[in-house]
C-alpha atoms as a PDB file:
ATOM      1  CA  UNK A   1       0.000   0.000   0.000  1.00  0.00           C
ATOM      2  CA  UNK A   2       2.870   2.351   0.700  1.00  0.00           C
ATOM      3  CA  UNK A   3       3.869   2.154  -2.881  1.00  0.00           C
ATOM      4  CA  UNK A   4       0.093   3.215  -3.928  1.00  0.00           C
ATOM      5  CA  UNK A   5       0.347   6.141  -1.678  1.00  0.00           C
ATOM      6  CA  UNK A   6       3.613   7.258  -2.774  1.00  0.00           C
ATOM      7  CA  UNK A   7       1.982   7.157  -6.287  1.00  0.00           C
ATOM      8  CA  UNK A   8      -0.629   9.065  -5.783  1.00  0.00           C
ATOM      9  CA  UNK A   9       1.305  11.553  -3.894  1.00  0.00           C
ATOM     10  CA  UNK A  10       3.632  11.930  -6.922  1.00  0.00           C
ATOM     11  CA  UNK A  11       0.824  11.935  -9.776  1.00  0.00           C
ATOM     12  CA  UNK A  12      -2.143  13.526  -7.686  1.00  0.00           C
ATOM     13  CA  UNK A  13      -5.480  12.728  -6.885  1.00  0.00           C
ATOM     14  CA  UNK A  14      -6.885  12.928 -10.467  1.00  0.00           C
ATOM     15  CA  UNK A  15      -4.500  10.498 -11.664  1.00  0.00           C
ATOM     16  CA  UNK A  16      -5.219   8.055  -9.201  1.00  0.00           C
ATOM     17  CA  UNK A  17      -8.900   8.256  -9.965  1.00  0.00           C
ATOM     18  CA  UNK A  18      -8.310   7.780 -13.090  1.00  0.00           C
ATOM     19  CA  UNK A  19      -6.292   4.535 -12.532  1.00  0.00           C
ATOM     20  CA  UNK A  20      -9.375   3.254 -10.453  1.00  0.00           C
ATOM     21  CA  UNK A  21     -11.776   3.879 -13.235  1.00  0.00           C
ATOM     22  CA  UNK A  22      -9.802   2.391 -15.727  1.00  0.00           C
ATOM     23  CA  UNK A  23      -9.494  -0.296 -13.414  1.00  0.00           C
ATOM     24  CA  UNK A  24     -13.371  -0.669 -12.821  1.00  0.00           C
ATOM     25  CA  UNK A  25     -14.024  -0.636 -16.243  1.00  0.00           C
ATOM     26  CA  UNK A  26     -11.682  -3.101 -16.791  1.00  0.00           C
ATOM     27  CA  UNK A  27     -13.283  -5.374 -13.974  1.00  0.00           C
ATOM     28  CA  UNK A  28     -16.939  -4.647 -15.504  1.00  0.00           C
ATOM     29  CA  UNK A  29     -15.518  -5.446 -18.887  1.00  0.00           C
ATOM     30  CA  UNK A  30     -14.105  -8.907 -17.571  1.00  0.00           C
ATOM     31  CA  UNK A  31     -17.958  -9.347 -16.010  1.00  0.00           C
ATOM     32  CA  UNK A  32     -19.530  -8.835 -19.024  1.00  0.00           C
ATOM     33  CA  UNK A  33     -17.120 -11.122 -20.996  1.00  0.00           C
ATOM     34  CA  UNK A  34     -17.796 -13.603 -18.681  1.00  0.00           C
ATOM     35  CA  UNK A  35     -21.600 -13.230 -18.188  1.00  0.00           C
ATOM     36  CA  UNK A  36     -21.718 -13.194 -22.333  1.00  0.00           C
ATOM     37  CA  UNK A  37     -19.387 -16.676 -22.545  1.00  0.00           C
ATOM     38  CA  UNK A  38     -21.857 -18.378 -19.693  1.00  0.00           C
ATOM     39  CA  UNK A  39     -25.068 -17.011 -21.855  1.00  0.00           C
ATOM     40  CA  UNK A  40     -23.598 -18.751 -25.309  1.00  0.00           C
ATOM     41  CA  UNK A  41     -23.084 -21.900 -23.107  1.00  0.00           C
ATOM     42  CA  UNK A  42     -26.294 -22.100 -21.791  1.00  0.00           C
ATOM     43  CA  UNK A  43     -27.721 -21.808 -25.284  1.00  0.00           C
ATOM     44  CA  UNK A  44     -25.355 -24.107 -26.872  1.00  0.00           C
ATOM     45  CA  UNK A  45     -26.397 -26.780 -24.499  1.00  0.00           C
ATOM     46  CA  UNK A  46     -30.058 -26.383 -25.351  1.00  0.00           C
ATOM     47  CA  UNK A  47     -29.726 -26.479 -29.148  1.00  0.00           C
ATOM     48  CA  UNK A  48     -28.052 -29.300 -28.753  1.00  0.00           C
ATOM     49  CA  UNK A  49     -31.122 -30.978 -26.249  1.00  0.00           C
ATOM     50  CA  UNK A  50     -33.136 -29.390 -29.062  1.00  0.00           C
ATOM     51  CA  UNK A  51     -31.439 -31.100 -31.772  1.00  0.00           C
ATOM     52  CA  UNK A  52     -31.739 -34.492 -29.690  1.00  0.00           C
ATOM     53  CA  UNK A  53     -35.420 -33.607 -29.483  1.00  0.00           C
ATOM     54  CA  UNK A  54     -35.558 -32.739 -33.130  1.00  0.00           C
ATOM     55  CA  UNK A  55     -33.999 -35.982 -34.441  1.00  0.00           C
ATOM     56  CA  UNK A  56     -35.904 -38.115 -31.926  1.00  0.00           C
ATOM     57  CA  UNK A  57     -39.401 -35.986 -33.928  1.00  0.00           C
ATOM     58  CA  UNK A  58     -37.903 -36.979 -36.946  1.00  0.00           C
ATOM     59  CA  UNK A  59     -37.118 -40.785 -36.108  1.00  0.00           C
ATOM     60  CA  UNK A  60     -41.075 -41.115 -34.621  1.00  0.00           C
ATOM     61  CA  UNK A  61     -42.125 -39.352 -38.245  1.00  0.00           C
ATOM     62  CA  UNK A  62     -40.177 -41.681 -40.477  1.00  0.00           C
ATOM     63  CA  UNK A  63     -41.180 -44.887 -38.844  1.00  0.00           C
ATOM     64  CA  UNK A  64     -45.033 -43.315 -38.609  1.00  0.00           C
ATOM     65  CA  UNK A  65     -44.966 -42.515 -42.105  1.00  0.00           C
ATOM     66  CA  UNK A  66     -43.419 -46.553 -43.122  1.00  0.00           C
ATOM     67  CA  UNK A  67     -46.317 -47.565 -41.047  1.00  0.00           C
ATOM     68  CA  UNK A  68     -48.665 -45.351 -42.672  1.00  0.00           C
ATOM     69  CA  UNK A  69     -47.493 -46.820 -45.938  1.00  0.00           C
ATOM     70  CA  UNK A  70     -47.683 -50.382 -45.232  1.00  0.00           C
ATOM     71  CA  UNK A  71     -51.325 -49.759 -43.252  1.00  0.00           C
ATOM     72  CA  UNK A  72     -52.491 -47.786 -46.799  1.00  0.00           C
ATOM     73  CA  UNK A  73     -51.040 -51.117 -48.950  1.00  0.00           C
ATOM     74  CA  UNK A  74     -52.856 -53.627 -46.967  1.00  0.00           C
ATOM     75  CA  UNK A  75     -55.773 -51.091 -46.601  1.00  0.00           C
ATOM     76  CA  UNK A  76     -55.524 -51.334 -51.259  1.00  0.00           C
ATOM     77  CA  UNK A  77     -54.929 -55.410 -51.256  1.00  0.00           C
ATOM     78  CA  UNK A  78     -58.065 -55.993 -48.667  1.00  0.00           C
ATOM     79  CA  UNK A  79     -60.601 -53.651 -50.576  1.00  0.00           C
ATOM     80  CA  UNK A  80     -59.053 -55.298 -53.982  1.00  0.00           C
ATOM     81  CA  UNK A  81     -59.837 -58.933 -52.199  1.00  0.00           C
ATOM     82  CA  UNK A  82     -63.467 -57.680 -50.976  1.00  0.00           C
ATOM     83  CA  UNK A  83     -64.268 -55.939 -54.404  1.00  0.00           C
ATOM     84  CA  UNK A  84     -63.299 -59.300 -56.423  1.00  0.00           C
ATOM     85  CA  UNK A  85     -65.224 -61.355 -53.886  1.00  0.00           C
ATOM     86  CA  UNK A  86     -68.333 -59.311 -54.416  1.00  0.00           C
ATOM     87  CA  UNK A  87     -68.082 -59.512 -57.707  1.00  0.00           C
ATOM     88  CA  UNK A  88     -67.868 -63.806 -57.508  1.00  0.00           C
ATOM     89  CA  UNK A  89     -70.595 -63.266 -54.996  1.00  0.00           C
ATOM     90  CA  UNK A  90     -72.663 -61.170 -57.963  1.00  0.00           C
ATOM     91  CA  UNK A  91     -71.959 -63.285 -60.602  1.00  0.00           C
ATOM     92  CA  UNK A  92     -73.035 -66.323 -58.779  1.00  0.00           C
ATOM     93  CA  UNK A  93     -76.511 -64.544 -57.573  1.00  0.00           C
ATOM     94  CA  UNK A  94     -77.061 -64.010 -60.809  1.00  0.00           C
ATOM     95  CA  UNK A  95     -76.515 -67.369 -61.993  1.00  0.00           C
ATOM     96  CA  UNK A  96     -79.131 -68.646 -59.495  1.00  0.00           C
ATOM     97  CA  UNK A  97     -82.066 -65.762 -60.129  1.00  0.00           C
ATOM     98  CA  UNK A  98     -81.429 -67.169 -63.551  1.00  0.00           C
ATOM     99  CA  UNK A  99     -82.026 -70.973 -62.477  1.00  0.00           C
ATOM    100  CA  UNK A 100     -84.385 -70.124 -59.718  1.00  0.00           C
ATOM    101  CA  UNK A 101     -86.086 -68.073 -62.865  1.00  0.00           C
ATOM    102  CA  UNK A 102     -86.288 -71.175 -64.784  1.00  0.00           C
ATOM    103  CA  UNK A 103     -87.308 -73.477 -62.214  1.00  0.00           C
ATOM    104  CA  UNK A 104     -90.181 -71.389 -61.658  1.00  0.00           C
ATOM    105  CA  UNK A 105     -91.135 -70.813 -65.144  1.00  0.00           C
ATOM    106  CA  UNK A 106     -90.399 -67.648 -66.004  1.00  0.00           C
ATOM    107  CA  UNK A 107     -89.551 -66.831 -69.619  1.00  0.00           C
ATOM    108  CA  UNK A 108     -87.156 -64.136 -70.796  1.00  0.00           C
ATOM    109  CA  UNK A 109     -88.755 -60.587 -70.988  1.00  0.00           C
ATOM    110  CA  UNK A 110     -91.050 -61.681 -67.823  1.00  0.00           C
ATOM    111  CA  UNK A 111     -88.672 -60.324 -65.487  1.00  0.00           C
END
């Protein structure tokens, strides 16, 4: 401390409060630095828990979507099967009206 007061005795009270604001802006400065290196941090580690989140959305969509897919092509082959059977079933009502027509004695325009 004696060397501080022999400093400010030599370059006066202005200089020395000029010294301590340079020196309190430089402590602010190294505050600010540091408070603005803990923010990009922070938000680095949440865009990456984000990303994580994002690619876990995108996973879920993909294998929804191959689902979706497979669900729709079954969904085509089943109505296919059920549209062809109908059209057996059809054929073969007609066939018996036809007999049944016959058996009872109906001729062709008495429909």
């Amino acid at each position: 401390m004696g060397e501080m007061a022999k400093l400010i005795t030599q370059l006066g009270l202005g200089a020395a409060l000029a010294l301590f604001i340079a020196w309190l802006l430089r402590e602010t400065f190294k505050w600010g630095k540091t408070l603005i290196e803990d923010t990009l941090r922070k938000a680095e580690e949440r865009e990456k828990k984000l990303l994580v989140i994002i690619e876990g959305h995108s996973t879920a969509l993909t294998a929804h979507t191959q689902h979706a897919q497979q669900f729709g092509n079954d969904m085509k082959t089943a109505f296919q099967y059920n549209r062809d059977e109908h059209k057996q079933q059809t054929k073969v009502l007609d066939e018996q009206t036809k007999v049944l027509g016959r058996i009872n004695g109906y001729k062709k325009g008495d429909e």
